[in-house]
Protein backbone atom coordinates (compact mmCIF):
# COMPACT_ATOMS: atom_id res chain seq x y z
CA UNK A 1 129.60 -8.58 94.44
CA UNK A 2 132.04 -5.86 95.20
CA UNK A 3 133.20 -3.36 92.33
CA UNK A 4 136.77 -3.68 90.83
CA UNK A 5 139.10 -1.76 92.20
CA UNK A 6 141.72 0.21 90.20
CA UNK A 7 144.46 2.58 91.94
CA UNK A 8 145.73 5.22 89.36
CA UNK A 9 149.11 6.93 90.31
CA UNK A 10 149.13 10.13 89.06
CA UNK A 11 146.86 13.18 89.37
CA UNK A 12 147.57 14.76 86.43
CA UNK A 13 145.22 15.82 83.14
CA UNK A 14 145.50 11.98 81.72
CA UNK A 15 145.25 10.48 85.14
CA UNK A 16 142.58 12.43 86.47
CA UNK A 17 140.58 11.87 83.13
CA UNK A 18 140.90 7.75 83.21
CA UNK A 19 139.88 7.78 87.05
CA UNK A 20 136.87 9.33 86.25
CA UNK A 21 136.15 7.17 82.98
CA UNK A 22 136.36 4.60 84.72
CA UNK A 23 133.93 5.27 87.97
CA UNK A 24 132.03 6.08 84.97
CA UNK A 25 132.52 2.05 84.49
CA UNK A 26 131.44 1.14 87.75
CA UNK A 27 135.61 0.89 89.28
CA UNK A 28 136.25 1.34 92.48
CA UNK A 29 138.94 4.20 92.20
CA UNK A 30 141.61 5.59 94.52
CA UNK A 31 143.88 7.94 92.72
CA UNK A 32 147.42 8.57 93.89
CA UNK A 33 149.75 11.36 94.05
CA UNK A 34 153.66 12.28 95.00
CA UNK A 35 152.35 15.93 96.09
CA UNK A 36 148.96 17.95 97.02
CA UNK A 37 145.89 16.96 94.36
CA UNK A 38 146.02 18.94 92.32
CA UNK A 39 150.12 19.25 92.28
CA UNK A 40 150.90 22.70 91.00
CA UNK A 41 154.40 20.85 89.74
CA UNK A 42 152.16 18.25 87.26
CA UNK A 43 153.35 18.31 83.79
CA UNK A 44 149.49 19.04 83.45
CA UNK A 45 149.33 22.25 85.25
CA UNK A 46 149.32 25.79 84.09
CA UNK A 47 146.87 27.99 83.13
CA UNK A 48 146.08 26.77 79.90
CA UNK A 49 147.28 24.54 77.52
CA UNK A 50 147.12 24.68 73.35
CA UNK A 51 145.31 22.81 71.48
CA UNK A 52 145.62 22.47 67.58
CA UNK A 53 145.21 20.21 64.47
CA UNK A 54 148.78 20.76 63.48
CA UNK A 55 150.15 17.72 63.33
CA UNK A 56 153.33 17.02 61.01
CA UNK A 57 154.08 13.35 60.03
CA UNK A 58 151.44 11.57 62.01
CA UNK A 59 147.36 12.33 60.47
CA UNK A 60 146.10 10.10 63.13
CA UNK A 61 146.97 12.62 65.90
CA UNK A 62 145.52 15.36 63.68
CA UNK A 63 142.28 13.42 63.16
CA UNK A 64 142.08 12.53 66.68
CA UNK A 65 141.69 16.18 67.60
CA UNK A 66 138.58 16.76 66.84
CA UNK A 67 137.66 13.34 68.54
CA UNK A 68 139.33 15.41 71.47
CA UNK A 69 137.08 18.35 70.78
CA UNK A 70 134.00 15.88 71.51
CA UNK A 71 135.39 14.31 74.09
CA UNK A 72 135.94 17.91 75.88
CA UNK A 73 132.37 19.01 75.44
CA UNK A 74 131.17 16.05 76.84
CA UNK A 75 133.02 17.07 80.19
CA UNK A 76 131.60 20.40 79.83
CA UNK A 77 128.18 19.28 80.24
CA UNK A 78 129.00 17.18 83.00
CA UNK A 79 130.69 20.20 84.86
CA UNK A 80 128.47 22.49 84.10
CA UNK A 81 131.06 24.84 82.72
CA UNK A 82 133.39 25.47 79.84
CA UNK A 83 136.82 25.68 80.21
CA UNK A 84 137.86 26.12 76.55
CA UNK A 85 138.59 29.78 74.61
CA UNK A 86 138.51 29.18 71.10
CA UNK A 87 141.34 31.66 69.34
CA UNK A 88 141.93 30.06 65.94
CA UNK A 89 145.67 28.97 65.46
CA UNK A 90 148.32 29.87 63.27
CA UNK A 91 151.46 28.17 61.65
CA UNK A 92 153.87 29.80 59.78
CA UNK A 93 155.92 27.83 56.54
CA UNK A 94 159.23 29.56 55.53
CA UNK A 95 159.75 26.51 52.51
CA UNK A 96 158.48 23.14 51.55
CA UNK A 97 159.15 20.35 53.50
CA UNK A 98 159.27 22.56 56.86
CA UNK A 99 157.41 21.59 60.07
CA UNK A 100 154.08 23.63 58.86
CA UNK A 101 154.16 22.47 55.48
CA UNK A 102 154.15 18.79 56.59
CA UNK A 103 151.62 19.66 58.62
CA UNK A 104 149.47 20.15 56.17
CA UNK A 105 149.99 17.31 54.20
CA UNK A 106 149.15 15.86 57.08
CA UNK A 107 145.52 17.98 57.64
CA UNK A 108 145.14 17.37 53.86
CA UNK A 109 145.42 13.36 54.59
CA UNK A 110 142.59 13.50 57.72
CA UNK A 111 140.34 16.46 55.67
CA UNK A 112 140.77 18.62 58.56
CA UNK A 113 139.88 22.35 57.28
CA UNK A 114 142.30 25.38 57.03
CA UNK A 115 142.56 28.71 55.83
CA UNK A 116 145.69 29.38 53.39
CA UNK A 117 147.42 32.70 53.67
CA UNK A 118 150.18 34.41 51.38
CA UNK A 119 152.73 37.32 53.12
CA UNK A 120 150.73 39.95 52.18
CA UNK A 121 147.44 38.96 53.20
CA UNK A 122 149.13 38.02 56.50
CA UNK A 123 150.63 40.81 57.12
CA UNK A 124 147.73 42.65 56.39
CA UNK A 125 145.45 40.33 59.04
CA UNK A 126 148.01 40.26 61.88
CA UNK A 127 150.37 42.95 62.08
CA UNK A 128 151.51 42.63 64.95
CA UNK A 129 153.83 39.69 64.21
CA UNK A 130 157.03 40.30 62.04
CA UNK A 131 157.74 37.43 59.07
CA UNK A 132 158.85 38.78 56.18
CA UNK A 133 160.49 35.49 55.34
CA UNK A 134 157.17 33.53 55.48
CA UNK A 135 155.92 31.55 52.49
CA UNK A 136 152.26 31.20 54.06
CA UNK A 137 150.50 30.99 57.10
CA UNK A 138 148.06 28.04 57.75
CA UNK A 139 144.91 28.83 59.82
CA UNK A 140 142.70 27.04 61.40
CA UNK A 141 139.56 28.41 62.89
CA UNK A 142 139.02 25.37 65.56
CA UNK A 143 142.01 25.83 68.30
CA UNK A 144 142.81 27.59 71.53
CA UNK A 145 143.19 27.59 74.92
CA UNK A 146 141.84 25.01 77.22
CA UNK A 147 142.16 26.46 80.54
CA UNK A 148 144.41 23.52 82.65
CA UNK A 149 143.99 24.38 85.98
CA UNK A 150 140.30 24.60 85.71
CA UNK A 151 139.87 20.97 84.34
CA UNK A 152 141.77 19.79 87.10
CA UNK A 153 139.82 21.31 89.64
CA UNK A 154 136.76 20.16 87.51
CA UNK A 155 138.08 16.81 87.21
CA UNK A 156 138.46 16.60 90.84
CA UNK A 157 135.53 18.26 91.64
CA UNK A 158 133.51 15.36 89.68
CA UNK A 159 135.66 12.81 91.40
CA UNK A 160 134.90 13.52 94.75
CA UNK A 161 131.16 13.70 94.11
CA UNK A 162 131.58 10.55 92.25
CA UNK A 163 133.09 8.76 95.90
CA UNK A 164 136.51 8.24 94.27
CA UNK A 165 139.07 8.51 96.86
CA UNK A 166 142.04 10.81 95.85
CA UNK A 167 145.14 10.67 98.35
CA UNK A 168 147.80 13.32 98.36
CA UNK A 169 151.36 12.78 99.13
CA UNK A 170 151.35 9.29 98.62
CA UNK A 171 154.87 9.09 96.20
CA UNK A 172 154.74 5.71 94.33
CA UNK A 173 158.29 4.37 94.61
CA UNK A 174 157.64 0.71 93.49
CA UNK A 175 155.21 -0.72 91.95
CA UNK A 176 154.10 -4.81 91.85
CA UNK A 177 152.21 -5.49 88.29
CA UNK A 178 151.63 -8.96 89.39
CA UNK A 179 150.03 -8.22 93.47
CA UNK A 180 148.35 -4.74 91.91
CA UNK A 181 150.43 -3.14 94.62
CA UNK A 182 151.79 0.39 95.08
CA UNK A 183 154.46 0.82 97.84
CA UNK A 184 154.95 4.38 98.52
CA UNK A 185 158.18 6.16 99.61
CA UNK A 186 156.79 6.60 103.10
CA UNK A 187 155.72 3.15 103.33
CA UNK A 188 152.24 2.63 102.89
CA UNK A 189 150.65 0.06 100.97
CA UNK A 190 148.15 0.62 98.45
CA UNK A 191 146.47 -2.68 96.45
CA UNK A 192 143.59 -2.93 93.98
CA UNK A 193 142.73 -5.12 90.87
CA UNK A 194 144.44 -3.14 88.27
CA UNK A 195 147.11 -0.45 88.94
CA UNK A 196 147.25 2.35 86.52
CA UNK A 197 150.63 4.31 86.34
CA UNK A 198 150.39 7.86 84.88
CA UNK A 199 152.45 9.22 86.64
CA UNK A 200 153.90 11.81 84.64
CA UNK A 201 158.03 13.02 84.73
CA UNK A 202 158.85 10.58 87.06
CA UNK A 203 157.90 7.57 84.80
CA UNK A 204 161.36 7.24 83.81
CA UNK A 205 161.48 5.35 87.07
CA UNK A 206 158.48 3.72 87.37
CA UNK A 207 158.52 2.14 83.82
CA UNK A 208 162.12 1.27 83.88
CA UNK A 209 161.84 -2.81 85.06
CA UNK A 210 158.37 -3.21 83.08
CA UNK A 211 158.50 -0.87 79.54
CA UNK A 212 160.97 -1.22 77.35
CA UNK A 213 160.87 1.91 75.66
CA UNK A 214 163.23 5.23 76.59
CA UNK A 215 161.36 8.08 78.18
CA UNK A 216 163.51 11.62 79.32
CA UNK A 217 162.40 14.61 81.16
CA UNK A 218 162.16 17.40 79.10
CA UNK A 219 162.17 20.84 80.77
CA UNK A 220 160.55 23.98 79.71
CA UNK A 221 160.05 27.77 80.73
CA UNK A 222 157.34 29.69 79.47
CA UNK A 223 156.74 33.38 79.77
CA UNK A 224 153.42 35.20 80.86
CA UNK A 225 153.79 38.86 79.11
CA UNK A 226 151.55 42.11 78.83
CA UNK A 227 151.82 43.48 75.30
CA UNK A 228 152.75 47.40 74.81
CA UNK A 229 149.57 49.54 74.55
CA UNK A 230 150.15 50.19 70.63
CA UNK A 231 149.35 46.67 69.65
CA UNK A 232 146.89 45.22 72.79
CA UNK A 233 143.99 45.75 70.41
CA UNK A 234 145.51 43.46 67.66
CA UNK A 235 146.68 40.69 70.45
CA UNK A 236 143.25 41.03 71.76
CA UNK A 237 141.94 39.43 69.13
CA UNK A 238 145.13 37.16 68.11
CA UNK A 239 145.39 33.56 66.97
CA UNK A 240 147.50 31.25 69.05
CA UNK A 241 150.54 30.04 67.01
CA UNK A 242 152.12 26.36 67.14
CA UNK A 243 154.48 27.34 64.59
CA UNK A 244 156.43 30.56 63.83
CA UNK A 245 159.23 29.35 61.12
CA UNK A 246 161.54 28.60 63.86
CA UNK A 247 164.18 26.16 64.68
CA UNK A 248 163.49 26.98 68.27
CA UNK A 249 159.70 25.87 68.34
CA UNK A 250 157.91 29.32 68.86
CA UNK A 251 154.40 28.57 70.07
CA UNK A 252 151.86 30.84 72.37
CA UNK A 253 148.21 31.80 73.09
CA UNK A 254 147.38 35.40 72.88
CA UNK A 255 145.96 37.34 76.20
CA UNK A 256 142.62 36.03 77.53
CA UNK A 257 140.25 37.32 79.52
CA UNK A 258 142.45 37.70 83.49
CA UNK A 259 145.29 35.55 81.64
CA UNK A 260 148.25 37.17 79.55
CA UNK A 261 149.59 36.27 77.08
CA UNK A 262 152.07 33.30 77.27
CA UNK A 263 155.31 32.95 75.43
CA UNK A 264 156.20 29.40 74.60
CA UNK A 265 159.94 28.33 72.95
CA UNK A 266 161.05 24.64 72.63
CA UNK A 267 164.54 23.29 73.01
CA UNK A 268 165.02 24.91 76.56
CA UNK A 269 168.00 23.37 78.65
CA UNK A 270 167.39 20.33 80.98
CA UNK A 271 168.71 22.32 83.99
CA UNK A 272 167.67 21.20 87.55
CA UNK A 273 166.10 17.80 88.89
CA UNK A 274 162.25 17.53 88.57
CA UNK A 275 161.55 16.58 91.57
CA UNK A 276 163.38 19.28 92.76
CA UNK A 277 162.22 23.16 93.13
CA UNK A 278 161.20 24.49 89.94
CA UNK A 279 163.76 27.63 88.82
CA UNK A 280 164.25 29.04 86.03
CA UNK A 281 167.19 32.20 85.12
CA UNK A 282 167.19 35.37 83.69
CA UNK A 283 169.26 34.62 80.61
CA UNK A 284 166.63 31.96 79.94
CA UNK A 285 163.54 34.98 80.24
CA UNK A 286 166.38 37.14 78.06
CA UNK A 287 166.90 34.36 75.20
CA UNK A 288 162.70 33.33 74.88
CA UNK A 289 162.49 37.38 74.30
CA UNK A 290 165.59 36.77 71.71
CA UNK A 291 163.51 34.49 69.54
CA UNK A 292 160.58 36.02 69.74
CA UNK A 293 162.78 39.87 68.53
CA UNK A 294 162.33 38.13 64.60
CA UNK A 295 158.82 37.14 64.75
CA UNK A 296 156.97 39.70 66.91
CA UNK A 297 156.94 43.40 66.59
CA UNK A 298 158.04 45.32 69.84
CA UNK A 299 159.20 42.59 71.48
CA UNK A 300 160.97 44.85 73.74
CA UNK A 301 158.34 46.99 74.76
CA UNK A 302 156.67 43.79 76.18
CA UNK A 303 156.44 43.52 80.00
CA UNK A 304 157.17 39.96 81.31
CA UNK A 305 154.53 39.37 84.35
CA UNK A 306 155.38 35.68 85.28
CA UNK A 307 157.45 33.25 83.99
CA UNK A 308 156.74 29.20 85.04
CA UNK A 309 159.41 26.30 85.04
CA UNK A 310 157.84 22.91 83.72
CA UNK A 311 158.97 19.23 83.60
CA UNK A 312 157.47 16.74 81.36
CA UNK A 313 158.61 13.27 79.62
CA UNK A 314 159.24 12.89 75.91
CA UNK A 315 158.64 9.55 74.22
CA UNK A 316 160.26 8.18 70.97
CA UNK A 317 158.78 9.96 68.02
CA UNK A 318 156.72 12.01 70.46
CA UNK A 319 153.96 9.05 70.59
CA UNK A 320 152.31 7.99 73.73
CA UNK A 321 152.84 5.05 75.24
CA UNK A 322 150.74 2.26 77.00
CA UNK A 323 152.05 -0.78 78.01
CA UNK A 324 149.80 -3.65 80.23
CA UNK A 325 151.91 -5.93 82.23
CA UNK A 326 149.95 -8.44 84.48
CA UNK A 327 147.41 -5.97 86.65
CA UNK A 328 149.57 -2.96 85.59
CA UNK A 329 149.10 -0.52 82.92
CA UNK A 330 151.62 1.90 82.53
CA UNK A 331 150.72 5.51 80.58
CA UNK A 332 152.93 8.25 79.46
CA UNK A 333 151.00 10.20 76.94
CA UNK A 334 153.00 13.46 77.31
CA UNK A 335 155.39 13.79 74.94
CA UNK A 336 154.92 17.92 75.02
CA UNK A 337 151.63 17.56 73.49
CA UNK A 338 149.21 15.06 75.74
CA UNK A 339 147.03 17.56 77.58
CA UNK A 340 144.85 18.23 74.47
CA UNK A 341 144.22 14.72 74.14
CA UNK A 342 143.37 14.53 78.00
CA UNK A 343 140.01 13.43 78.28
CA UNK A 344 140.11 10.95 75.15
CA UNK A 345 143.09 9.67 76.15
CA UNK A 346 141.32 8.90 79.61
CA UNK A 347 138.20 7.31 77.82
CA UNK A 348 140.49 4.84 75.77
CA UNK A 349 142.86 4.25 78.73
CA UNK A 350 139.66 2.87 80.79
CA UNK A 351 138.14 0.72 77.90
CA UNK A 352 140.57 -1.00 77.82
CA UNK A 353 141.57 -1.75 81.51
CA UNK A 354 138.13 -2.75 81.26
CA UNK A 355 138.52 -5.31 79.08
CA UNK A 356 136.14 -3.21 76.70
CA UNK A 357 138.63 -3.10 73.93
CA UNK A 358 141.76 -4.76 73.19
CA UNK A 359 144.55 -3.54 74.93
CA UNK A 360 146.58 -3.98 71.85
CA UNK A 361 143.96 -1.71 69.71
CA UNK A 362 144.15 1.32 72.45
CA UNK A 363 147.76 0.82 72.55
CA UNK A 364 147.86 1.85 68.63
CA UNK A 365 145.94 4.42 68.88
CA UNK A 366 147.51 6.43 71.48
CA UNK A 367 150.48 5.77 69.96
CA UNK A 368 148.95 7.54 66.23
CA UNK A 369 149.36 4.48 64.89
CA UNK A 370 146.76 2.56 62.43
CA UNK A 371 148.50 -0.32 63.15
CA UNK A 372 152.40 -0.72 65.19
CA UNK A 373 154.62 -1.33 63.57
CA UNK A 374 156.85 -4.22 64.35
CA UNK A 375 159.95 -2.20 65.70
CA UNK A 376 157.33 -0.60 67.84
C-alpha cells in the first residue's frame, strides 16, 4: 500500500515545520511555493525572530511557549545544531491595565516565572535605555532570538534528506478542497490526499471561498542598527524587549554574534502590494528612530546598517486559524507572532491531518483557546 500523500502550499516557518511532521508520519509530501524555497519574501524570513512568554489577554499562548521551547530542542537534535540565542526579555509597564501589566496577569495565570523590577533598579541594570516614566520592568530569563533563516535552511535541509519533494515557483492560484487539487498560476496541476494551505500573506485569497473569517496583510519595516561605541558593551549583553511603554509597539533583539541589532515598531503603514517588490522610505527609517529617541539613549548616534520590508497576515484577535474543509486544511498562524510557535504549530497541524487528534481540538488550541467559543 502506497503512503498518503499530502501537498502543503507554503514554504514558510509553519509550512516547512508540518511537512516535515508529517514525513515524520509516514506522508508522502510535496511542498509548494509562489517563489524560490526558501522565499526571502516569506513572512517567515529574516534573520531572527523573538520569542517571549509575554502574552497579554490570552495564558494559553503564554503557556504554550515553553511547549514551543521543547518542541525547538527537539529540532535541534535532529539538525545537529542550535539555532536559538537565549537573551532574556524585557517589558516595560507605564500603569495598570497596560499591555505589560496584562501580561503578567496573564504569566501569573500559566505560572510562567519572571523577574520584577522597580525604575531604579532598572535603570541601574540597563542604562542604556531611557524610561523615566516606567512603573516596572518584567523580565524573563527564558527568551531570545531564534535565528529564522537558519531553521529554514534546516528545515529544508531535513526535508530533502527525508525524500520530500519541495517545488519552487509553483504559485497556488486555486485550490479544490474536494479533488485535493492545487492549480497553479502557470498551469500545472498538483493532487494529493490532503492539501495543506499555509500559505502565508496571500491567504487572503486562498481562504476567501472556504474560511469564513477576515484575514489582512499587515506590513512592517524593521531596522538593523550598530550602537555608538559608548554603550556597545551594555547592548552586548542586552535583553530583547517586546514591550517598551509604547503606543507604537517598540520591540527588538539586541546585537548577536555577526547580527546587529534590530529595531522593531508596530503600526507601520500598509504601503505597497505584497506580492509586489518589497520598499520601504526614508521617513519610515526617520520615524522608527523617532520612537525609539524616548526609550533609548543616543538614539542618534546609532548607525542604521539595513533596514527589511515585511508582509504578513493578521487574524481576528491575533489567534491562528485552522479550518478543514473536505481534503483541505487551511493555516494562517501568523498574526505577527507565529514563528515562535513554528515547530509546535507544525506538530499539531500534522496530528491532526492525520486523523491523530480531532481536528476540532487542534483547531482550539492554535487558536489559544481552551475551548471556542461559539462566535468563534
Amino acid at each position: 500500500m502506497s503512503a498518503p500523500s499530502v501537498l502543503v502550499v507554503g514554504a514558510g516557518v509553519t509550512g516547512l515545520a508540518a511537512a516535515h511532521a508529517l514525513v515524520g508520519r509516514g506522508f508522502d509530501v510535496t511542498v509548494l511555493d509562489r517563489g524560490p524555497i526558501p522565499n526571502p519574501i516569506a513572512s517567515s524570513f529574516d534573520r531572527h525572530r523573538l520569542i517571549r512568554h509575554h502574552y497579554p489577554d490570552i495564558p494559553l499562548y503564554a503557556r504554550r511557549v515553553d511547549e514551543a521551547f521543547a518542541a525547538w530542542d527537539d529540532l535541534w537534535d535532529e539538525l545537529g545544531e542550535t539555532h536559538y540565542i537565549e537573551t532574556g526579555v524585557i517589558a516595560v509597564s507605564l500603569e495598570p491595565g497596560d499591555w505589560t501589566d496584562r501580561a503578567r496577569r496573564a504569566m501569573d495565570e500559566v505560572g510562567s516565572a519572571y523577574e520584577m523590577l522597580d525604575a531604579a533598579a532598572f535603570a541601574a541594570r540597563f542604562p542604556h535605555f531611557a524610561m523615566p516614566d516606567m512603573a516596572y520592568c518584567l523580565l524573563t530569563r527564558r527568551g531570545g532570538a531564534l535565528l529564522a533563516d537558519r531553521i529554514l535552511a534546516g528545515y529544508i535541509r531535513l526535508l530533502r534528506e527525508e525524500g520530500a519533494t519541495l517545488v519552487p515557483n509553483a504559485w497556488a492560484e486555486a485550490v479544490d478542497p474536494a479533488k485535493g487539487r492545487v492549480v497553479a498560476r502557470d498551469g500545472r496541476v498538483f493532487e494529493a490526499d490532503q492539501v495543506l494551505l499555509a500559505p502565508g500573506v496571500y491567504a487572503p485569497h486562498i481562504f476567501q471561498d472556504f474560511v469564513d473569517v477576515t484575514l489582512e496583510p499587515r506590513r512592517s519595516v524593521l531596522l538593523y542598527a550598530e550602537p555608538p561605541a559608548r554603550w556597545a558593551g551594555h547592548w552586548s549583553n542586552s535583553p530583547a524587549w517586546v514591550d517598551l511603554g509604547s503606543k507604537d509597539e517598540i520591540w527588538g533583539i539586541p546585537p548577536l554574534p555577526g547580527i546587529p541589532m534590530k529595531l522593531g515598531v508596530g503600526n507601520a503603514a500598509p504601503e505597497g502590494d505584497p506580492s509586489g517588490p518589497r520598499f520601504f522610505h526614508e521617513h519610515e527609517v526617520r520615524g522608527i528612530l523617532d520612537v525609539y529617541r524616548t526609550r533609548v539613549r543616543d538614539i542618534d548616534d546609532f548607525k542604521v546598517v539595513e533596514g527589511h520590508c515585511n508582509w504578513w497576515t493578521m487574524a481576528p484577535q491575533e489567534r491562528f486559524v485552522f479550518r478543514n474543509v473536505e481534503r483541505a486544511w487551511f493555516l494562517s498562524a501568523c498574526s505577527g507572532h507565529g514563528f515562535k510557535f513554528g515547530a509546535l504549530t507544525g506538530r499539531d497541524v500534522a496530528a491532526a491531518i492525520s486523523g491523530d487528534e480531532p481536528a476540532q481540538t487542534v483547531q482550539e488550541r492554535l487558536a489559544g483557546f481552551d475551548r471556542l467559543p461559539d462566535a468563534a
